[in-house]
Protein backbone atom coordinates (compact mmCIF):
# COMPACT_ATOMS: atom_id res chain seq x y z
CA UNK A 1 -11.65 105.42 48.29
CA UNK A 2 -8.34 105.64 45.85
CA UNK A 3 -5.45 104.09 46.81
CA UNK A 4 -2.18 105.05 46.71
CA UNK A 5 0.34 104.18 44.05
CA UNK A 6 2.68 102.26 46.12
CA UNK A 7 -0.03 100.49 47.50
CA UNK A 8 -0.90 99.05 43.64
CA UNK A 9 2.97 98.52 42.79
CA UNK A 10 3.00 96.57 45.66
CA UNK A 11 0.40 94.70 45.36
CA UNK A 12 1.21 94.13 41.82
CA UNK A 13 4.45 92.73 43.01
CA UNK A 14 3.36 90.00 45.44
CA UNK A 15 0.71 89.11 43.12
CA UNK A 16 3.41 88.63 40.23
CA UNK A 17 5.55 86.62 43.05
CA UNK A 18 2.81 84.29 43.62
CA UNK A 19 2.32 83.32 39.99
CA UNK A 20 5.92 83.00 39.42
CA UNK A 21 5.99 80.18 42.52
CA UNK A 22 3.38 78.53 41.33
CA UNK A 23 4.15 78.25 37.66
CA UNK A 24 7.14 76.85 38.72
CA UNK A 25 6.04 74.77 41.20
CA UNK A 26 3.71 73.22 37.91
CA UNK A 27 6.29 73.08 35.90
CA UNK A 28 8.70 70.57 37.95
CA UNK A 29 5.60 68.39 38.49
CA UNK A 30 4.57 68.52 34.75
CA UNK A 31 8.47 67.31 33.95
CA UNK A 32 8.38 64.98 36.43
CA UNK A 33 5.38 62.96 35.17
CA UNK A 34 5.76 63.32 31.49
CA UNK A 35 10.21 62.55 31.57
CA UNK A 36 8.76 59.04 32.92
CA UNK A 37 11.05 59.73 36.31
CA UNK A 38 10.57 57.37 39.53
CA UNK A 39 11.13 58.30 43.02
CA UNK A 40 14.11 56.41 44.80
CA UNK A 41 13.31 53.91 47.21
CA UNK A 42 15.47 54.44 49.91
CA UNK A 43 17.35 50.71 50.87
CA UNK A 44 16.40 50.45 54.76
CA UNK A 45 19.38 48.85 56.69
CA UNK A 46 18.65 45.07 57.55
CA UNK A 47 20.13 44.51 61.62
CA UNK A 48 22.29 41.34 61.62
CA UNK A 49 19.94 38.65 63.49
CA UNK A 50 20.57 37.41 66.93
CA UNK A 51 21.60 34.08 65.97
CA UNK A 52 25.02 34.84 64.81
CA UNK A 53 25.77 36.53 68.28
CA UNK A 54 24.38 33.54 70.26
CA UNK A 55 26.71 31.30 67.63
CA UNK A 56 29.51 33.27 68.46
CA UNK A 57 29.04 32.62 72.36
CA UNK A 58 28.52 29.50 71.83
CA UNK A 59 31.57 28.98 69.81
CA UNK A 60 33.65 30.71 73.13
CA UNK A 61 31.78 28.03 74.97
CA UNK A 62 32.94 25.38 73.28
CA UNK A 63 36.15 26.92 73.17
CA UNK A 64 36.69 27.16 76.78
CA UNK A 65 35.16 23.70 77.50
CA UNK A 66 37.85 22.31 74.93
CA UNK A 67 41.09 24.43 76.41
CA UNK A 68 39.59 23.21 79.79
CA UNK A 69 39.70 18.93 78.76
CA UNK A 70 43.13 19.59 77.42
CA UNK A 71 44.42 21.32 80.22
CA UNK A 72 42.90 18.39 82.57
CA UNK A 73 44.46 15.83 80.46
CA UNK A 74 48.11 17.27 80.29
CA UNK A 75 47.69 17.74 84.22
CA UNK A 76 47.05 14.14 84.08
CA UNK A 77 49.65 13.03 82.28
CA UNK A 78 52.32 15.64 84.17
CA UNK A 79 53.94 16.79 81.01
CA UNK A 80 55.19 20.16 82.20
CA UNK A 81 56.01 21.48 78.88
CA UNK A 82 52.67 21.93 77.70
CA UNK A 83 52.74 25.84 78.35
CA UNK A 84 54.66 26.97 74.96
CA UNK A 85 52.29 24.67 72.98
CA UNK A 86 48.66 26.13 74.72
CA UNK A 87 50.20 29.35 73.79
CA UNK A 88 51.17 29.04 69.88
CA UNK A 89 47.78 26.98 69.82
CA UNK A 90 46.04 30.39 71.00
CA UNK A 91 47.56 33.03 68.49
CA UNK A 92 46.65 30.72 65.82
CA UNK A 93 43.02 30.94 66.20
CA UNK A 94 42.25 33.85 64.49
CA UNK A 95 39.29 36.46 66.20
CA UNK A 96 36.14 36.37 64.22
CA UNK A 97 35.52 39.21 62.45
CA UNK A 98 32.98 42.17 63.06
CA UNK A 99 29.73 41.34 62.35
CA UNK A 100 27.99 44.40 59.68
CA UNK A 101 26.16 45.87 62.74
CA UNK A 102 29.50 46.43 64.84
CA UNK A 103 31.48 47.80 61.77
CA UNK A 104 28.37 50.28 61.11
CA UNK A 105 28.62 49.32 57.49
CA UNK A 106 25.37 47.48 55.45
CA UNK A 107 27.06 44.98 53.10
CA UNK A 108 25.92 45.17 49.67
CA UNK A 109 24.34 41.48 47.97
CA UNK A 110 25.11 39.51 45.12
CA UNK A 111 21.78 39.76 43.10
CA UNK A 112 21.55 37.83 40.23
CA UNK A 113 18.75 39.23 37.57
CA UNK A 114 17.96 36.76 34.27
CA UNK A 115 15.23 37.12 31.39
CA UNK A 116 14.52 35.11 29.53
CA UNK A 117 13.90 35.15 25.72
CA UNK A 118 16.14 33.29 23.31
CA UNK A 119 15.30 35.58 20.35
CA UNK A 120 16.58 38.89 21.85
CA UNK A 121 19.67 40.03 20.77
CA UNK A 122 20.46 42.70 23.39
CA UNK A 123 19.31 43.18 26.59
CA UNK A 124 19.84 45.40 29.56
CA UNK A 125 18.56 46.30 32.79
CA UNK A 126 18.45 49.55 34.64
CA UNK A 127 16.96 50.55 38.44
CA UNK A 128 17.76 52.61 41.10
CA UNK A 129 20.62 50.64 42.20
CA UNK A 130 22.19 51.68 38.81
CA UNK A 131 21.22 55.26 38.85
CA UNK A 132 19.17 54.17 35.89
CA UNK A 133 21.66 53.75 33.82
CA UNK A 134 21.58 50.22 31.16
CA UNK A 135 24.15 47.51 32.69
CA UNK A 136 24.52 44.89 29.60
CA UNK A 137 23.76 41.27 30.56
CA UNK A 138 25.19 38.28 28.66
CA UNK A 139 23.43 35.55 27.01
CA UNK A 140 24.11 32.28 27.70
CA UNK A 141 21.55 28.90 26.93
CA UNK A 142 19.45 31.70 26.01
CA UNK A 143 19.02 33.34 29.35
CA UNK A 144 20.24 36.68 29.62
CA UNK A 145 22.14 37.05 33.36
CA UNK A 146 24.06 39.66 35.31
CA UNK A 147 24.84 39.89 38.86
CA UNK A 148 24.72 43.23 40.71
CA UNK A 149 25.80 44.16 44.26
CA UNK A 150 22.80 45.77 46.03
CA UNK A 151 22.43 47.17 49.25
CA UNK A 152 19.27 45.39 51.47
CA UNK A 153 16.09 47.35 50.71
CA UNK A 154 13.26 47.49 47.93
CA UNK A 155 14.30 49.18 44.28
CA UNK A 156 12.46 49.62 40.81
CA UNK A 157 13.91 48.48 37.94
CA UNK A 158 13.01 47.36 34.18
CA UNK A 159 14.79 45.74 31.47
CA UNK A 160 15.39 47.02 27.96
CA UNK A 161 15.19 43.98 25.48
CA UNK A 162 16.28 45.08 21.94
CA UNK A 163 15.23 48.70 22.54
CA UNK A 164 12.00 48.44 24.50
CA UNK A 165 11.48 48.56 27.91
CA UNK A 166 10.10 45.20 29.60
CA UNK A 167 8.84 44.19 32.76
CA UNK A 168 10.07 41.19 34.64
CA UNK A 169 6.99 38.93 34.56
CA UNK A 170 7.86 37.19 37.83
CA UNK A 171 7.92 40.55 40.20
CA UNK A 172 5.92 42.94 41.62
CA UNK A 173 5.17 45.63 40.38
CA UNK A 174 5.58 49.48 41.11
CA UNK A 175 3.08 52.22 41.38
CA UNK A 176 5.79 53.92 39.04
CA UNK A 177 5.42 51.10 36.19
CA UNK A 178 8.27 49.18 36.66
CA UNK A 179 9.53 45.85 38.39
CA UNK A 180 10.43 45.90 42.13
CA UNK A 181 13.12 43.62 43.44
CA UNK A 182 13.31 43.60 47.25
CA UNK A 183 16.80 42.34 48.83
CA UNK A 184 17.21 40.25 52.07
């Protein structure tokens, strides 16, 4: 049983197709684990808590209750003028503003990273909420400090003390090899 010659070119074809997928596919896995490169930890947006809603009724509450006693009390005393003055008292009460949730928008927090090591005479930290690139800290009292606004979620990161990559001893750490810092 011979086959014909397009069947063999063909077959030839997909079979070269094949290898070429999966050689690739190899390839981006082999860079992957030997360039040292984490995944991303997505940040997962924190909703605001109920208590600053119930505040903020309670605030009205209070509010209204307060307008209320005054308006009793200037009844009482039969000053008729009092109108203008509940008015300019109203537009100076400013509206609260949006809460996060309402606007949409996950506000980013001040996170404050330190190490520790008197000796060192540069160090700087890099995560995923630096694209992994080095942010210097400063030294002062010999603790090394920087402040970074991150949005809420979990991120890797590692510090680079005089060249080499260190862990920070007080965190957890990542299936990737490096720190995790998890923001409220």
């Amino acid at each position: 049983m011979t086959k014909s010659k397009k069947f063999w070119a063909a077959s030839a074809f997909v079979s070269l197709a094949v290898m070429v997928f999966a050689g690739y596919s190899i390839y981006g896995r082999m860079t992957l684990h030997f360039s040292g490169d984490t995944i991303e930890v997505r940040p997962v947006p924190v909703p605001v808590p109920q208590e600053e809603e119930e505040d903020t009724a309670a605030k009205e509450a209070a509010a209204a209750k307060e307008e209320k006693k005054d308006r009793e009390e200037e009844a009482k005393a039969g000053k008729a003028a009092a109108a203008p003055a509940k008015a300019v008292r109203q537009n100076s009460v400013r509206p609260p503003e949006p809460a996060a949730a309402e606007t949409g928008k996950t506000r980013a927090v001040k996170t404050t990273f330190e190490y520790k090591d008197a000796a060192a005479r540069s160090v700087l930290i890099a995560g995923s909420f630096t694209s992994w690139k080095d942010k210097k800290m400063t030294k002062k009292d010999g603790v090394w400090k920087t402040d970074v606004y991150i949005l809420p979620g979990t991120y890797p990161y590692h510090f680079t003390v005089d060249g080499k990559k260190k862990l920070d001893p007080g965190k957890p750490k990542a299936p990737t090899g490096d720190s995790l810092v998890q923001v409220n």
